[in-house]
N, C-alpha and C. Protein backbone atom coordinates (compact mmCIF):
# COMPACT_ATOMS: atom_id res chain seq x y z
N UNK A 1 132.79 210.71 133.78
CA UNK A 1 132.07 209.48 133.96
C UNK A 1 131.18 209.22 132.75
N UNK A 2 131.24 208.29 131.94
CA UNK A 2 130.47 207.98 131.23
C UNK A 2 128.96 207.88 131.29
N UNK A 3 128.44 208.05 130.75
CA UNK A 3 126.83 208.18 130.85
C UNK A 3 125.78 206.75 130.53
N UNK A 4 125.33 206.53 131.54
CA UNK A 4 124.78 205.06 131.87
C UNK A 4 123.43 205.35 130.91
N UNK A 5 122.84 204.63 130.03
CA UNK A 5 121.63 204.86 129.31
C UNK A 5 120.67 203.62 129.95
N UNK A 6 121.21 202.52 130.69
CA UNK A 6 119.91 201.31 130.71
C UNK A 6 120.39 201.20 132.35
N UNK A 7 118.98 200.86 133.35
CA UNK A 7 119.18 200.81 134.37
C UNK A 7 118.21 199.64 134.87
N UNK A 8 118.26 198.80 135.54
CA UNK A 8 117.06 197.58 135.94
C UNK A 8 117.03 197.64 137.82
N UNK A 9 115.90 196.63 137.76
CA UNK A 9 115.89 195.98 138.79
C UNK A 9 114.76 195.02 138.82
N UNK A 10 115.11 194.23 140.04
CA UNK A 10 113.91 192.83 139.99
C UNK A 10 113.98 192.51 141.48
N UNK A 11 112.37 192.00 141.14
CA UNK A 11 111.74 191.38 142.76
C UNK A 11 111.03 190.26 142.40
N UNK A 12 111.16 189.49 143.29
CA UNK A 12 110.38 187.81 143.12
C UNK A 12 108.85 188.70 143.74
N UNK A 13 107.75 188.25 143.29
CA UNK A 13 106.40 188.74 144.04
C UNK A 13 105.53 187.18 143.90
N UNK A 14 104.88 186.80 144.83
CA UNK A 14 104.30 185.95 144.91
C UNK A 14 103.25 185.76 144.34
N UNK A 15 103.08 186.06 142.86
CA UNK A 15 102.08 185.65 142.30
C UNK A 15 102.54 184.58 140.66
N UNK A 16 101.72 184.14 140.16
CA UNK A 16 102.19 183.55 138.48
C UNK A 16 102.40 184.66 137.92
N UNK A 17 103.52 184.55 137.54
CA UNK A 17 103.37 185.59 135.50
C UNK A 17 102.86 185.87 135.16
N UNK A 18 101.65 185.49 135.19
CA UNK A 18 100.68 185.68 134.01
C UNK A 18 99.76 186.92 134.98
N UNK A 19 99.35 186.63 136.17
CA UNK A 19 99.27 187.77 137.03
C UNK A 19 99.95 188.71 137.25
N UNK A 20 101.27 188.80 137.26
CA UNK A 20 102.18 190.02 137.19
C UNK A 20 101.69 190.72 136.29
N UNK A 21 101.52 189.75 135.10
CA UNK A 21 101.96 190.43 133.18
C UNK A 21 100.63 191.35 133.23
N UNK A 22 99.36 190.81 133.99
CA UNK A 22 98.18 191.10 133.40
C UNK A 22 98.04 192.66 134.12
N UNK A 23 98.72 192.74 135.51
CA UNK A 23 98.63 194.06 136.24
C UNK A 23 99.87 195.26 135.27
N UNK A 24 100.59 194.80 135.30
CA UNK A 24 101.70 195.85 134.78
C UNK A 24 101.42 196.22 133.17
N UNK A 25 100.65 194.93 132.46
CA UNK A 25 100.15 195.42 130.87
C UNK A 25 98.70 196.26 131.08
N UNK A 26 98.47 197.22 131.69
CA UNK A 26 97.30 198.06 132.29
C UNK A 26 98.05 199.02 132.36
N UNK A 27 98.73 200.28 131.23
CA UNK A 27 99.08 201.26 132.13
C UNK A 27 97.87 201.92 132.37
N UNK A 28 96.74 201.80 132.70
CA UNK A 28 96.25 203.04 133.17
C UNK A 28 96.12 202.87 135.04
N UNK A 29 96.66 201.58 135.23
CA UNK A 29 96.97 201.40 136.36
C UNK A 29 98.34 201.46 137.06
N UNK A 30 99.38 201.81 136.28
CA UNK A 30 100.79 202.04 136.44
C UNK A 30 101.00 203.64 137.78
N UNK A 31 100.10 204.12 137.60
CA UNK A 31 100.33 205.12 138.84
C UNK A 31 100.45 204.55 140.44
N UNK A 32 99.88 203.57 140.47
CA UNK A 32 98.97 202.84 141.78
C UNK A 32 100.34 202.22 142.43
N UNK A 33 101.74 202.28 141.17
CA UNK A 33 102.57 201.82 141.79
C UNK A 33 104.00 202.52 142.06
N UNK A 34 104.16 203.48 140.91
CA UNK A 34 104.98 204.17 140.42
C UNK A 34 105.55 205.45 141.49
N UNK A 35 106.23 205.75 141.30
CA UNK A 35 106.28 207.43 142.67
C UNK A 35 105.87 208.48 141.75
N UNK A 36 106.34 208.20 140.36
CA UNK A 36 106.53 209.38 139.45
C UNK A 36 105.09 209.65 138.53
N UNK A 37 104.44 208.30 137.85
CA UNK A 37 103.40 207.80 137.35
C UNK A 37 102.63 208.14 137.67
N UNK A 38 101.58 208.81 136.66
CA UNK A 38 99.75 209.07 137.96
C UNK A 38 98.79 207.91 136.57
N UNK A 39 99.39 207.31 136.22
CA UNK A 39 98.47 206.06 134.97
C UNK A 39 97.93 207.08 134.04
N UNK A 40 97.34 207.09 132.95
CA UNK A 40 97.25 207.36 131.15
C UNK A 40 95.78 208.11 131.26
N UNK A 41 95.37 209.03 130.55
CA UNK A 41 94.95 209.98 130.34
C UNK A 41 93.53 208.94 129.85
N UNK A 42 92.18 209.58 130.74
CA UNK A 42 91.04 208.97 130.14
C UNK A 42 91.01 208.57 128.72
N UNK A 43 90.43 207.46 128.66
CA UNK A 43 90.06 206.38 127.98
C UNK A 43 91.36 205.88 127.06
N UNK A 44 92.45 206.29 127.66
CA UNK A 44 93.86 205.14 127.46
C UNK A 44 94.56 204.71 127.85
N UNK A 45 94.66 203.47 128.05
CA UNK A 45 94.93 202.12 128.42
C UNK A 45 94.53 201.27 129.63
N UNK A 46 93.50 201.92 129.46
CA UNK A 46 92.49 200.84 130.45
C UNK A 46 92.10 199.56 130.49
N UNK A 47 92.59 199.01 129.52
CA UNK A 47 92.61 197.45 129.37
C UNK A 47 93.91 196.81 128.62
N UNK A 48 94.22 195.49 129.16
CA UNK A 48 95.85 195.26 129.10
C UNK A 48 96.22 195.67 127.73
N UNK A 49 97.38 196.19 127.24
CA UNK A 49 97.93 196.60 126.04
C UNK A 49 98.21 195.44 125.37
N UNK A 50 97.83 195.66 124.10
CA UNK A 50 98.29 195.25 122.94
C UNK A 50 99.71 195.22 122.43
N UNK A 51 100.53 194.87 121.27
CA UNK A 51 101.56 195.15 120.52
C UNK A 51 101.03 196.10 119.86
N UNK A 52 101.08 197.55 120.04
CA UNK A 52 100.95 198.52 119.01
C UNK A 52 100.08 199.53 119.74
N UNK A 53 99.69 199.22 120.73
CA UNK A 53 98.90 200.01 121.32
C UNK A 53 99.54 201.21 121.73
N UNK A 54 98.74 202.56 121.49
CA UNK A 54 99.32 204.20 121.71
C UNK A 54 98.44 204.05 123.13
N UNK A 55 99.06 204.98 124.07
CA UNK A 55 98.52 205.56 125.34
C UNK A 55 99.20 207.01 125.79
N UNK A 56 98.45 207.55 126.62
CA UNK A 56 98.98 209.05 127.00
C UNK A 56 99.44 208.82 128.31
N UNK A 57 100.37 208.48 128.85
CA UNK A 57 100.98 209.08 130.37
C UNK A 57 100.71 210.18 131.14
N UNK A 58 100.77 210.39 132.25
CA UNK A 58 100.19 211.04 133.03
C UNK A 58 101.51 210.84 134.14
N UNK A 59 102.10 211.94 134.14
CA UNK A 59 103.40 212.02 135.15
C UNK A 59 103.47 213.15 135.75
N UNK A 60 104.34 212.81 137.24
CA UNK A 60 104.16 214.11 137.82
C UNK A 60 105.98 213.84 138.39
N UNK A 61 106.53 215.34 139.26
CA UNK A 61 107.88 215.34 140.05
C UNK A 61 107.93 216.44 140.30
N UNK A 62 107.49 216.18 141.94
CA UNK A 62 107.24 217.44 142.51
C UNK A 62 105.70 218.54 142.00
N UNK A 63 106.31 219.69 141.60
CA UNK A 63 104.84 220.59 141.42
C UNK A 63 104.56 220.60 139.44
N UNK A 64 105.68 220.15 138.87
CA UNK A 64 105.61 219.62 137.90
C UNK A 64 104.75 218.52 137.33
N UNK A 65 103.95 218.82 136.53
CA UNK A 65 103.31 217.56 135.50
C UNK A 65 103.44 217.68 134.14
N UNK A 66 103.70 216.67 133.18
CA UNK A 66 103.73 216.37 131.86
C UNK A 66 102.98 214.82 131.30
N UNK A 67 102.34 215.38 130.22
CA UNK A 67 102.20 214.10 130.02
C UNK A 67 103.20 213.45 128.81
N UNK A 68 102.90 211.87 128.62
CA UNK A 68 103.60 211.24 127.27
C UNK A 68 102.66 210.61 126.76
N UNK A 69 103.46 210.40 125.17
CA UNK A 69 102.57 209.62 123.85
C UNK A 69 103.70 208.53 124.07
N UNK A 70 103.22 207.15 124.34
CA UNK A 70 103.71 205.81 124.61
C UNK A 70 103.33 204.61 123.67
N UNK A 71 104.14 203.70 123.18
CA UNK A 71 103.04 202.94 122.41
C UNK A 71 104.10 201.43 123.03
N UNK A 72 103.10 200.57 123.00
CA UNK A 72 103.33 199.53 123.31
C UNK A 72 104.44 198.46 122.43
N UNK A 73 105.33 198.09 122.70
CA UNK A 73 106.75 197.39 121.46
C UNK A 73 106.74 196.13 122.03
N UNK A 74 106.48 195.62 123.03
CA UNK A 74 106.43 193.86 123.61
C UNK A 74 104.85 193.57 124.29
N UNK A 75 104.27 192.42 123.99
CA UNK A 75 103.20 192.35 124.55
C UNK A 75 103.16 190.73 124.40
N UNK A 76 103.86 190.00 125.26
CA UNK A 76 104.04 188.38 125.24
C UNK A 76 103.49 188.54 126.59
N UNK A 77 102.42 187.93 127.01
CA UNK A 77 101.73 187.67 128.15
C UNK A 77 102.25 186.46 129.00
N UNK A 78 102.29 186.91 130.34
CA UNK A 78 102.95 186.51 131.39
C UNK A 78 104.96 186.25 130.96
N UNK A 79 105.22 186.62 130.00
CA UNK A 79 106.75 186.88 129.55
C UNK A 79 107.67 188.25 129.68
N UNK A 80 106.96 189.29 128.58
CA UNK A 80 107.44 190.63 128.48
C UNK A 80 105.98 191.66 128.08
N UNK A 81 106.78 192.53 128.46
CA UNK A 81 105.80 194.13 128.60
C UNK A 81 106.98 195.24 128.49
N UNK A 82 106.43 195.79 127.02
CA UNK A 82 107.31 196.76 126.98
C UNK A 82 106.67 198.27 126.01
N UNK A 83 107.04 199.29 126.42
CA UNK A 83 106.66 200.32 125.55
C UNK A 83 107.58 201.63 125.34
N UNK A 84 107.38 202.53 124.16
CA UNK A 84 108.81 203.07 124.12
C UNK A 84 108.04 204.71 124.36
N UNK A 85 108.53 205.28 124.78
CA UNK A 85 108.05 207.16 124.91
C UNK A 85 108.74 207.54 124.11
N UNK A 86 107.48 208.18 123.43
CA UNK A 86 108.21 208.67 121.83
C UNK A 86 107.64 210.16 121.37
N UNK A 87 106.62 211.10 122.46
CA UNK A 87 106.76 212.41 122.43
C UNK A 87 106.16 212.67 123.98
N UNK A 88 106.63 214.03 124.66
CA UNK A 88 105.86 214.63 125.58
C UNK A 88 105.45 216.07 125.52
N UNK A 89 104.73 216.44 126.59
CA UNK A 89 104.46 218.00 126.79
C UNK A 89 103.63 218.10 128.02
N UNK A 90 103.12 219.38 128.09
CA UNK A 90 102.35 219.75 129.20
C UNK A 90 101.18 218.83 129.45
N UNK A 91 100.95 219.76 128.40
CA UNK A 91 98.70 219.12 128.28
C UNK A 91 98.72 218.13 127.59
N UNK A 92 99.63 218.26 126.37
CA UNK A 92 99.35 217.27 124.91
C UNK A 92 101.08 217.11 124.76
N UNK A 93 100.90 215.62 124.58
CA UNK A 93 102.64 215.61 124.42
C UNK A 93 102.61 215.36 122.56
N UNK A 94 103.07 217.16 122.60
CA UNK A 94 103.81 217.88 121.20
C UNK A 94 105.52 217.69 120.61
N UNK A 95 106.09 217.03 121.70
CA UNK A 95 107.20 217.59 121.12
C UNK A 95 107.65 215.67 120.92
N UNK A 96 108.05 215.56 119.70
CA UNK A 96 108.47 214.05 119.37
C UNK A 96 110.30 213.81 119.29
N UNK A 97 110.08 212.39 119.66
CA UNK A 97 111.40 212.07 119.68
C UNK A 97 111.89 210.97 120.63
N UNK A 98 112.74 209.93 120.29
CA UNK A 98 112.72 209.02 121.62
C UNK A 98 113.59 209.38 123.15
N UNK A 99 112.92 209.34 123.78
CA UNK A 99 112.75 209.77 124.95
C UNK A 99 113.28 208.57 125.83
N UNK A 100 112.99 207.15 126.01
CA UNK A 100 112.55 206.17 126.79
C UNK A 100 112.27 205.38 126.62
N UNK A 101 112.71 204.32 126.94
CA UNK A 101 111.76 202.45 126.73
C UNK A 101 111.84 202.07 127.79
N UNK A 102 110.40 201.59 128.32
CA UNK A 102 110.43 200.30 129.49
C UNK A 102 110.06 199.29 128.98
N UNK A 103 110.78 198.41 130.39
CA UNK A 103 110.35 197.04 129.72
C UNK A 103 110.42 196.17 130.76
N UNK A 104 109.72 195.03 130.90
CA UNK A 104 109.36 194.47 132.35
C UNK A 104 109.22 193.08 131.60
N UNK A 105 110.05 191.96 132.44
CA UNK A 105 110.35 190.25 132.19
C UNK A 105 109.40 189.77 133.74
N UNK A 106 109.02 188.70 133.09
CA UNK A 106 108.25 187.63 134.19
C UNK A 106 108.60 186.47 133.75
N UNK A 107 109.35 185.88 134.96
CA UNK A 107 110.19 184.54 135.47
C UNK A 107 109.75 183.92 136.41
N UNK A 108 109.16 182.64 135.94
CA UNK A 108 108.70 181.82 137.16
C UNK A 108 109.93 181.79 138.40
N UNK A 109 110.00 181.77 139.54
CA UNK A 109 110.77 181.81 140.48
C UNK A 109 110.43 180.90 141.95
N UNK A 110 111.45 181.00 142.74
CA UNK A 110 111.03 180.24 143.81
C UNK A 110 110.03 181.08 144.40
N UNK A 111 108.89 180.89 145.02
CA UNK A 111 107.90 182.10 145.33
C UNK A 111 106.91 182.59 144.94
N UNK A 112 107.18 182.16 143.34
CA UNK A 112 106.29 183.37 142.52
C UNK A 112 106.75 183.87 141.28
N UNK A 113 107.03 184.80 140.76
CA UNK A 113 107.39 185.51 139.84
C UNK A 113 108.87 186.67 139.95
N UNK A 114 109.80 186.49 139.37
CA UNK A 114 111.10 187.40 139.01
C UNK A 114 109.87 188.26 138.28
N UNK A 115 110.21 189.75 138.76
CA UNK A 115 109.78 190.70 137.77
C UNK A 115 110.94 191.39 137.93
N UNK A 116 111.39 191.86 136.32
CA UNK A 116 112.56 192.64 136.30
C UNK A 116 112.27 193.67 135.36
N UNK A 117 112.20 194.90 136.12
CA UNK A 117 111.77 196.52 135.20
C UNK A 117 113.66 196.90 134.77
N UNK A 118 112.75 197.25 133.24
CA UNK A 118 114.43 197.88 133.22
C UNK A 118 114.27 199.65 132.01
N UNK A 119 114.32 200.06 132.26
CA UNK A 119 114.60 201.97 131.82
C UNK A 119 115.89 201.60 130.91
N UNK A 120 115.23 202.28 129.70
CA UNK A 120 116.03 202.57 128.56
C UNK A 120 116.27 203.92 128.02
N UNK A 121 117.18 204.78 128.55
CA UNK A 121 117.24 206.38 127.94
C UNK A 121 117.47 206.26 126.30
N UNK A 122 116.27 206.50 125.93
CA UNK A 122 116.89 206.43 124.23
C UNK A 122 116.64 208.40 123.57
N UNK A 123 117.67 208.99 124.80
CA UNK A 123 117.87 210.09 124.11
C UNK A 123 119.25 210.22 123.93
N UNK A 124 119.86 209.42 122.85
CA UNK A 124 121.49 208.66 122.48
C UNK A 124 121.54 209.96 121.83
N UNK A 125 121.41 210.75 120.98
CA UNK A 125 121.66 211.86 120.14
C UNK A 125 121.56 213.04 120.47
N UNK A 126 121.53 213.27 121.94
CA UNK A 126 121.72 214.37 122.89
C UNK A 126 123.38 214.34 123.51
N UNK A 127 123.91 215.00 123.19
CA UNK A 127 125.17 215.56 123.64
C UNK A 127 125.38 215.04 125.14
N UNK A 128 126.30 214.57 125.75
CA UNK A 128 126.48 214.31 126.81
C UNK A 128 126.77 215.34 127.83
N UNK A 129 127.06 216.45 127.77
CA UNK A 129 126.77 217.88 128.69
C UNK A 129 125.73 218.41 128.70
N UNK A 130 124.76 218.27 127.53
CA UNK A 130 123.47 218.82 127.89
C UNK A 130 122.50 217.83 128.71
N UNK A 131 122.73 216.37 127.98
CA UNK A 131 122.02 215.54 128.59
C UNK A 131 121.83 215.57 130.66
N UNK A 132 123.66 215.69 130.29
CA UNK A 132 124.10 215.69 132.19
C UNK A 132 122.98 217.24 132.72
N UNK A 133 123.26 217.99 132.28
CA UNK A 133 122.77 219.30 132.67
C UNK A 133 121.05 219.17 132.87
N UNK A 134 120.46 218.92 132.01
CA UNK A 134 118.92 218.28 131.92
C UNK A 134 118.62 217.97 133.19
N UNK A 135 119.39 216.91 132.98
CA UNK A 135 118.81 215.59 134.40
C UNK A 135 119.19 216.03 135.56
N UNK A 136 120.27 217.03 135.79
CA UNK A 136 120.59 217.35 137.17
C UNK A 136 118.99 218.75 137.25
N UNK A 137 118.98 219.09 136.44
CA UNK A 137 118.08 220.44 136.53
C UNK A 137 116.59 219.83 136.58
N UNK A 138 116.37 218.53 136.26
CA UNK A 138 114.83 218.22 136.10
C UNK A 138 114.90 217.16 137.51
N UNK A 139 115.66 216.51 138.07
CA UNK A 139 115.53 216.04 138.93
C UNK A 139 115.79 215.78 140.73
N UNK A 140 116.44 217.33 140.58
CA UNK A 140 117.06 218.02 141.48
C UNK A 140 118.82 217.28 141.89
N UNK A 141 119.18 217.09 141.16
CA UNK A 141 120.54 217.29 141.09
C UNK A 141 121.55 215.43 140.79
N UNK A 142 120.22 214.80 140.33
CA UNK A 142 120.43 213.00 139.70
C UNK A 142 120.82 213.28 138.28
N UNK A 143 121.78 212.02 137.94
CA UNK A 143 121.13 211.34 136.66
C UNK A 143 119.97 210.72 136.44
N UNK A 144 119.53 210.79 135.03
CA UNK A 144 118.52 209.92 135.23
C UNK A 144 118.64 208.75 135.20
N UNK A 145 119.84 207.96 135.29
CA UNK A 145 119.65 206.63 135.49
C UNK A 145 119.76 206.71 136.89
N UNK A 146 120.54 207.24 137.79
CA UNK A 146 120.45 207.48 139.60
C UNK A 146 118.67 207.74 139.92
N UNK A 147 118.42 208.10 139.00
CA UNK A 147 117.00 209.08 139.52
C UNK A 147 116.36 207.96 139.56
N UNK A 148 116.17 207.10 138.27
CA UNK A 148 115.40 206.13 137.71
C UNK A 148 115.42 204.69 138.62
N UNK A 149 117.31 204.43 139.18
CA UNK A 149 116.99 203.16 139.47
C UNK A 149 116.36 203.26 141.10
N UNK A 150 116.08 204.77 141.86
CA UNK A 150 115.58 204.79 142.74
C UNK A 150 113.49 204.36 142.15
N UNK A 151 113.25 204.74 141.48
CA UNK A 151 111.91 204.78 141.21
C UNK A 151 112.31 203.51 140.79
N UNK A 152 112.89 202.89 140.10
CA UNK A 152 112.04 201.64 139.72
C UNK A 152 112.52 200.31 140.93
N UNK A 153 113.60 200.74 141.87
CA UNK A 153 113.16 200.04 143.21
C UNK A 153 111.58 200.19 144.06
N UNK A 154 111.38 201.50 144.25
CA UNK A 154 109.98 201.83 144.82
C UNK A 154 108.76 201.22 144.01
N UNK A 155 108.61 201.41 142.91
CA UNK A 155 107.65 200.60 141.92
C UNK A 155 107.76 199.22 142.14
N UNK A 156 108.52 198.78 141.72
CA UNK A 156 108.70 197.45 142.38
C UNK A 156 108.12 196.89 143.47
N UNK A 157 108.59 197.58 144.76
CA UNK A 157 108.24 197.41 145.76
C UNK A 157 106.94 197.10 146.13
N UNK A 158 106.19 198.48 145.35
CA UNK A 158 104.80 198.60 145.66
C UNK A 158 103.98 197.88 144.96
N UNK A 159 104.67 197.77 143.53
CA UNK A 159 103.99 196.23 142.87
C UNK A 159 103.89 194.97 143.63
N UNK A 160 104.63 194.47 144.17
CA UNK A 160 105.10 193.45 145.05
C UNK A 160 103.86 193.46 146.05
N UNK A 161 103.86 194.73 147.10
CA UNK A 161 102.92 194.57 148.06
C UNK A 161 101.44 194.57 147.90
N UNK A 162 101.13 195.21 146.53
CA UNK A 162 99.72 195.13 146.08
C UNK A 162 99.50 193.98 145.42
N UNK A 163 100.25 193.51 144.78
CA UNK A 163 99.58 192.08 144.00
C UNK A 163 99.70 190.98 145.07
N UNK A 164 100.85 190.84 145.80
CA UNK A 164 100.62 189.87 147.47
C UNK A 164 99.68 190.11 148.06
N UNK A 165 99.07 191.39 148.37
CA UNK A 165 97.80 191.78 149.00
C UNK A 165 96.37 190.89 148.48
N UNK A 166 96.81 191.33 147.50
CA UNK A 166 95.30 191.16 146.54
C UNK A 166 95.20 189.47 146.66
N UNK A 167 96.77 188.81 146.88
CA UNK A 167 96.23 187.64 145.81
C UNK A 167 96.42 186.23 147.59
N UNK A 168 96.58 187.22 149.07
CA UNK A 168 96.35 186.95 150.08
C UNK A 168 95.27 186.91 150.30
């Protein structure tokens, strides 16, 4: 089976764009929605990202935690939000290399807002047996695009019910 590198999904949420854009360009609030996400390492990215902006991730799966060095690559307000993971590690993410791009569209819609998250594996220069082997061993037995498009349904989700909340 060929190896899937980009995976999406999208939910209409009842708010403007520009409200979507302004919650999801906050990662230090990205945990609040995420399963995997616990939001960015004191005093980064606590206020909406920039184009260029570096932040530290804060991730967990299972009894496992790592963090990432992230920097911001789209920052068009109430349009796109995007950033690429470009090293991780335990404490201090040491080890460099692309890892990942997200990236999140806001579409006026009937309702509210199309938000569409979409996961970019940009570890293309990893062998496709080790890659497979990785992801079954780090995620208990997924790809990571299987792994991924379950989390970024749940994120979604929970984006959806907190910004409807808030804006009820």
């Amino acid at each position: 089976m060929a190896r899937v590198f980009t995976v999406s999904d999208s939910i209409v949420i009842g708010v403007s764009p520009e409200a979507a854009y302004d919650a999801v360009s906050r990662p230090a609030d990205m945990g609040r929605w995420s399963p995997e996400n616990l939001g960015t390492t004191k005093g980064t990215g606590d206020a909406p990202a920039a184009l260029g902006t570096t932040f530290i991730g804060r991730n967990k799966r299972g009894r496992f935690r790592w963090v990432t060095r992230c920097t911001v690559t789209a920052a068009d307000p109430g349009r796109r939000f995007a950033f690429r993971v470009h090293a991780i590690g335990v404490k201090r993410p040491r080890l460099r290399g692309p890892i990942a791009t997200w990236e999140y569209r806001f579409e006026p819609a009937a309702g509210g807002t199309r938000v569409t998250e979409t996961w970019t594996d940009d570890r293309r220069t990893w062998p496709a047996f080790v890659a497979g082997a990785f992801d079954r061993m780090v995620t208990s037995g997924s790809t990571f695009a299987a792994f991924q498009t379950r989390n970024l349904r749940a994120t979604l989700r929970n984006l959806k019910r907190e910004l409807e909340a808030s804006a009820g």
